[in-house]
C-alpha atoms as a PDB file:
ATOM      1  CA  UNK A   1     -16.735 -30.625  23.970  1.00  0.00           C
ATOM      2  CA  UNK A   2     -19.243 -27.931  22.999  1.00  0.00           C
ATOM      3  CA  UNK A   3     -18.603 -26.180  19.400  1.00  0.00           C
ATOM      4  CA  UNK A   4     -17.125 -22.833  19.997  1.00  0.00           C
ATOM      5  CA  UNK A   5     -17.481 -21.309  16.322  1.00  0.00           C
ATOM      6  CA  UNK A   6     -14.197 -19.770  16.478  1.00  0.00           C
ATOM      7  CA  UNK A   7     -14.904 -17.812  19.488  1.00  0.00           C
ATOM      8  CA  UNK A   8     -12.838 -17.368  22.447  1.00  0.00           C
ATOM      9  CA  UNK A   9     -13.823 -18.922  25.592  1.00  0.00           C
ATOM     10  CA  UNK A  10     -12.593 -18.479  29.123  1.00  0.00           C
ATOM     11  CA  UNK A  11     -10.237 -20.575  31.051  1.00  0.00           C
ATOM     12  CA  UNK A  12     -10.528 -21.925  34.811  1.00  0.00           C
ATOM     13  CA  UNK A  13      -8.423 -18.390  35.903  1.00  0.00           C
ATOM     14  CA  UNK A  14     -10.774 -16.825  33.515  1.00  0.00           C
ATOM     15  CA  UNK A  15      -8.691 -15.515  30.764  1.00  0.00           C
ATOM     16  CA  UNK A  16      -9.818 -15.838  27.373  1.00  0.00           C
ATOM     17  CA  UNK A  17      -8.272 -18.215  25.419  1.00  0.00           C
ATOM     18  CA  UNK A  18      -8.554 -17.397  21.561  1.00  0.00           C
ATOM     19  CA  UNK A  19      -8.404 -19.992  18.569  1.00  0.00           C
ATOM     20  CA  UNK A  20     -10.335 -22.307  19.287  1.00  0.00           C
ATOM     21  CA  UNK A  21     -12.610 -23.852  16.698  1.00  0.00           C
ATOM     22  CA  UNK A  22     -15.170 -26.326  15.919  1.00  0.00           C
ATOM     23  CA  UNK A  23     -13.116 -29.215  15.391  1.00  0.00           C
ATOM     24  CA  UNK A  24     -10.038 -28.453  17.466  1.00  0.00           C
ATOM     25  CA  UNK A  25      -8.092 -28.493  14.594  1.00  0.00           C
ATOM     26  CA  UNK A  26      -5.980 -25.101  15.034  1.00  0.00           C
ATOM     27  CA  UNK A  27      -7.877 -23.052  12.941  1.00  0.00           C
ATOM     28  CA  UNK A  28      -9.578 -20.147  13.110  1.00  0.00           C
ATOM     29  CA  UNK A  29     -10.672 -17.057  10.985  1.00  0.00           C
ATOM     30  CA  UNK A  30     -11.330 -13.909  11.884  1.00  0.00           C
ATOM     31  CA  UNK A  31     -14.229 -12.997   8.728  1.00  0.00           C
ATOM     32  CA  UNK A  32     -15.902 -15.898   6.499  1.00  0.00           C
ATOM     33  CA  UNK A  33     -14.720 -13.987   3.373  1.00  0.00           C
ATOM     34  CA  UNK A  34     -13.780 -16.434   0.990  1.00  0.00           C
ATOM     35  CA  UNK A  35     -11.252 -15.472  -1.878  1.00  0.00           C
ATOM     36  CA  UNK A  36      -8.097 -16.535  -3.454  1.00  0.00           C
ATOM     37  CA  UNK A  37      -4.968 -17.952  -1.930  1.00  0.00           C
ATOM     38  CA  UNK A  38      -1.856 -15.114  -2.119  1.00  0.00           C
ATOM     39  CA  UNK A  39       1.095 -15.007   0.108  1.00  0.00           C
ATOM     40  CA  UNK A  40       4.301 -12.162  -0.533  1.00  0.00           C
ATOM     41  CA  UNK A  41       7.582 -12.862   1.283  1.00  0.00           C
ATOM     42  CA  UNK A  42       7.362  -8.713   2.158  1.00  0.00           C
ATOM     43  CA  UNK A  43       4.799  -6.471   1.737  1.00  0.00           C
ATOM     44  CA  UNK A  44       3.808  -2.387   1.347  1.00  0.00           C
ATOM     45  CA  UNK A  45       3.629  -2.744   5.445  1.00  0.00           C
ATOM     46  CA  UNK A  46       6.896  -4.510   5.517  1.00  0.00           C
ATOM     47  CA  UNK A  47       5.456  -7.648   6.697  1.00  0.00           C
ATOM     48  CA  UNK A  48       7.488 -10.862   6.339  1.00  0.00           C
ATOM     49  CA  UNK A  49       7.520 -14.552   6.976  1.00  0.00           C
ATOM     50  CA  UNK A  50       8.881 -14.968  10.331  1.00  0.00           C
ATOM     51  CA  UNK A  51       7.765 -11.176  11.694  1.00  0.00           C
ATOM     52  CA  UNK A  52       6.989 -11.371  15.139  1.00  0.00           C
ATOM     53  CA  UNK A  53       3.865  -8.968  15.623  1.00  0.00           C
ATOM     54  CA  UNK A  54       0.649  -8.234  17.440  1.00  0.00           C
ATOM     55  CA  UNK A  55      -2.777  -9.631  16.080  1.00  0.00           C
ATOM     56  CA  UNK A  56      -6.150  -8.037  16.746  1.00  0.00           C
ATOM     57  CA  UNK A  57      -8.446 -11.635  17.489  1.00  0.00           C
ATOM     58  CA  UNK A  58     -11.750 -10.844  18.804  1.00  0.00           C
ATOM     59  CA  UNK A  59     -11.004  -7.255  21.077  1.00  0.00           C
ATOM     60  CA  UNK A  60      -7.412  -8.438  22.139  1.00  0.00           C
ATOM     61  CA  UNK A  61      -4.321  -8.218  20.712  1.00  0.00           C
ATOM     62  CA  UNK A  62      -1.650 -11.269  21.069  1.00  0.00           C
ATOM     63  CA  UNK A  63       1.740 -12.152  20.354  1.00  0.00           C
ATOM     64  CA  UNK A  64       2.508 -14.403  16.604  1.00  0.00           C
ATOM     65  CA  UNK A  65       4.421 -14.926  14.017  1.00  0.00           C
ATOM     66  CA  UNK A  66       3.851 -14.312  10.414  1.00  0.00           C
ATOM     67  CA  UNK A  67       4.389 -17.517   8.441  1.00  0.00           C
ATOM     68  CA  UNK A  68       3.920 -18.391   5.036  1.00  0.00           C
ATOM     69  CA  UNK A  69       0.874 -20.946   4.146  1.00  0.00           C
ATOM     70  CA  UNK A  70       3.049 -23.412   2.927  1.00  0.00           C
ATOM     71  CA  UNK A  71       4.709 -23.836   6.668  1.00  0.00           C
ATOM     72  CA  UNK A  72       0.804 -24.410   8.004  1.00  0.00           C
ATOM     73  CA  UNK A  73       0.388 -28.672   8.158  1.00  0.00           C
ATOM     74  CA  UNK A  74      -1.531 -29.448   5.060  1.00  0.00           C
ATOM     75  CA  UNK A  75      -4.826 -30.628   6.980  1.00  0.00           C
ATOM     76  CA  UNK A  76      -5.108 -27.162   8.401  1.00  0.00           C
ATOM     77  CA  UNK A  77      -4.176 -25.148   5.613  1.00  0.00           C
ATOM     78  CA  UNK A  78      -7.146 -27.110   3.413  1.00  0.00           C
ATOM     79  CA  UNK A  79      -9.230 -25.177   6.484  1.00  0.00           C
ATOM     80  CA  UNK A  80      -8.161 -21.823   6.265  1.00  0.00           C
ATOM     81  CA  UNK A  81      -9.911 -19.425   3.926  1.00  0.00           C
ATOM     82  CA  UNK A  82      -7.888 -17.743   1.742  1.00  0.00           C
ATOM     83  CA  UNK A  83      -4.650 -15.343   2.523  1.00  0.00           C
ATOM     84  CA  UNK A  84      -5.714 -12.391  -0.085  1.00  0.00           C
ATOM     85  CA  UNK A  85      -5.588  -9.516   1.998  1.00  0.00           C
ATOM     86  CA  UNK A  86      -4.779 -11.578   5.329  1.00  0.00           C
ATOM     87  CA  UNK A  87      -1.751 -12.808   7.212  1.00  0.00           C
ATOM     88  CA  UNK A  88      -1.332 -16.095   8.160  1.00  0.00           C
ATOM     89  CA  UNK A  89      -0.455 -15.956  12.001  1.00  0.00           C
ATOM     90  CA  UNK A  90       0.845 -18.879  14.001  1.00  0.00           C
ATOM     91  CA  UNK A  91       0.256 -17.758  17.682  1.00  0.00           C
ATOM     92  CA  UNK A  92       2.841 -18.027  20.760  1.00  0.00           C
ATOM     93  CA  UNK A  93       2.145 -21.166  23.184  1.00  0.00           C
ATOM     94  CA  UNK A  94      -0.458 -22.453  21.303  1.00  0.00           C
ATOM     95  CA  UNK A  95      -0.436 -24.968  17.844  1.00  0.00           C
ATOM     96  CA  UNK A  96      -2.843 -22.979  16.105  1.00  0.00           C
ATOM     97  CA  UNK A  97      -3.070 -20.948  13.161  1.00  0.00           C
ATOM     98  CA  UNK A  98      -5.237 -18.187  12.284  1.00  0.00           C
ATOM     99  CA  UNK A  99      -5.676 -15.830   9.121  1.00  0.00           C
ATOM    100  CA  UNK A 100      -6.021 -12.353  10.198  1.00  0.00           C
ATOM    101  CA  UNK A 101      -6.748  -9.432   8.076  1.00  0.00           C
ATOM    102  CA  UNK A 102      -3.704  -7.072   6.687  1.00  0.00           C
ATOM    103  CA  UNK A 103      -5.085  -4.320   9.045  1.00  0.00           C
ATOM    104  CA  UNK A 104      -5.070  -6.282  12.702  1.00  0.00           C
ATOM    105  CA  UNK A 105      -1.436  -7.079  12.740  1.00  0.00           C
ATOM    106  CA  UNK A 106       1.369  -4.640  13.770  1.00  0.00           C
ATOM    107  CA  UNK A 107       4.715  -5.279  14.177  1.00  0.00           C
ATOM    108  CA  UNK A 108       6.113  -6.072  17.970  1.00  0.00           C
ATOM    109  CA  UNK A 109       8.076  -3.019  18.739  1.00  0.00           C
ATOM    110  CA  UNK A 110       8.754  -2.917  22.480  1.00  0.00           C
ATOM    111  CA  UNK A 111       7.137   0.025  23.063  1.00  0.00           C
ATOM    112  CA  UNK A 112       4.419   1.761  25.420  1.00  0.00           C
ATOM    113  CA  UNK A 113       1.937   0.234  23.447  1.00  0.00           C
ATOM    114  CA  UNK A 114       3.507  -3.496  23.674  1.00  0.00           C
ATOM    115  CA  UNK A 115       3.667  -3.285  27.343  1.00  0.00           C
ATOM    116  CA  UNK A 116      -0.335  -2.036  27.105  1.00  0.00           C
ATOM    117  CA  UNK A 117      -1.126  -4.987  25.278  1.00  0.00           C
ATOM    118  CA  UNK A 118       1.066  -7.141  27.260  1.00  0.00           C
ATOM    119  CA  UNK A 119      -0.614  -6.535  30.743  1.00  0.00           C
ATOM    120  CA  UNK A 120      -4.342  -7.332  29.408  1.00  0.00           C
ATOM    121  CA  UNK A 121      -3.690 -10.372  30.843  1.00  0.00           C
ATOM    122  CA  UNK A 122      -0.972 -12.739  32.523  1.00  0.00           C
ATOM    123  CA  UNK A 123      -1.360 -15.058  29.885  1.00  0.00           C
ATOM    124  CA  UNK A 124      -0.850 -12.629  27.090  1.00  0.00           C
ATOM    125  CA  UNK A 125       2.093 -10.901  29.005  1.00  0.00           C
ATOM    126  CA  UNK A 126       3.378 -14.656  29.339  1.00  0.00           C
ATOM    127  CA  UNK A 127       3.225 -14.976  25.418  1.00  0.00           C
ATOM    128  CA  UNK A 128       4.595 -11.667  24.807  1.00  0.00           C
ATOM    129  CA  UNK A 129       7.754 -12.498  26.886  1.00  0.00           C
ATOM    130  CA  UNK A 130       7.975 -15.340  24.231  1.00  0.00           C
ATOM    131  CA  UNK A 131       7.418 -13.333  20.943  1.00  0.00           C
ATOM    132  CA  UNK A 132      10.012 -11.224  23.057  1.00  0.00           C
ATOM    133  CA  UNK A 133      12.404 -14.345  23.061  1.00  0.00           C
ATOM    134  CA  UNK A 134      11.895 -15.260  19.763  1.00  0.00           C
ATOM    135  CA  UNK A 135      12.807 -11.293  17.820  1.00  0.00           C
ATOM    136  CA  UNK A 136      16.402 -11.420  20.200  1.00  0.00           C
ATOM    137  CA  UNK A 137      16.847 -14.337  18.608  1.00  0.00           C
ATOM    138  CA  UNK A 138      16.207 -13.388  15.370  1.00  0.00           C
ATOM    139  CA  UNK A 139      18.117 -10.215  15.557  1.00  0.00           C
ATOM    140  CA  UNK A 140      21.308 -11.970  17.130  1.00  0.00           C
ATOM    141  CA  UNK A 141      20.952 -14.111  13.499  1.00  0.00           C
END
């Protein structure tokens, strides 16, 4: 397999499928900034472990999860760059992780702008139907 350098590439029904790296180890990163691990269980944006929210990779948005580092498998969290000023995102349908910065994550709402984001593509509307899934779930909890 050809190196992909963390970009997206596009699938057979050409949609672009993000997080993809080198290696095929999970991760990616979305800057090569390299500073200090920190992780907050909330935060001034009231983010939190377990948030289901919209990440800006590349020019789309998709579906994730907030988790904390310590919940990433220890030979991909000894590849990600630091969390300082980043979330780490695990991503709907796929086994990667990526750490995106403070400012390209929003919380999943179900709003106008959700379904926008949703219909860029039938395989982001298919993982949004999932984050969907997953914040009933939580909120039945």
């Amino acid at each position: 397999m050809t190196p992909n350098t963390h970009k997206a590439r596009k699938s057979k029904e050409n949609e672009v499928q993000p997080f993809i790296d080198d290696a095929d180890t999970g991760v990616t990163v979305t800057d090569g900034e390299d500073q200090e691990d920190g992780d907050a269980d909330t935060d001034e944006m009231g983010m939190y472990c377990g948030a289901v929210v919209w990440a800006k990779y590349g020019k789309f948005w998709y579906p994730g999860k907030v988790v904390s580092l310590e919940t990433v498998p220890t030979n991909i969290r000894k590849k990600l760059p630091s969390t300082e000023n980043k979330y780490v995102i695990s991503w709907f349908g796929e086994s990667n992780f990526s750490a995106i910065a403070k400012e390209n994550v929003e919380m999943l709402a179900r709003n106008k702008s959700d379904k926008a984001r949703a219909e860029q593509s039938v395989n982001i509307g298919k993982k949004y139907l999932m984050a969907l899934a997953e914040q009933m779930d939580e909120n039945e909890e």
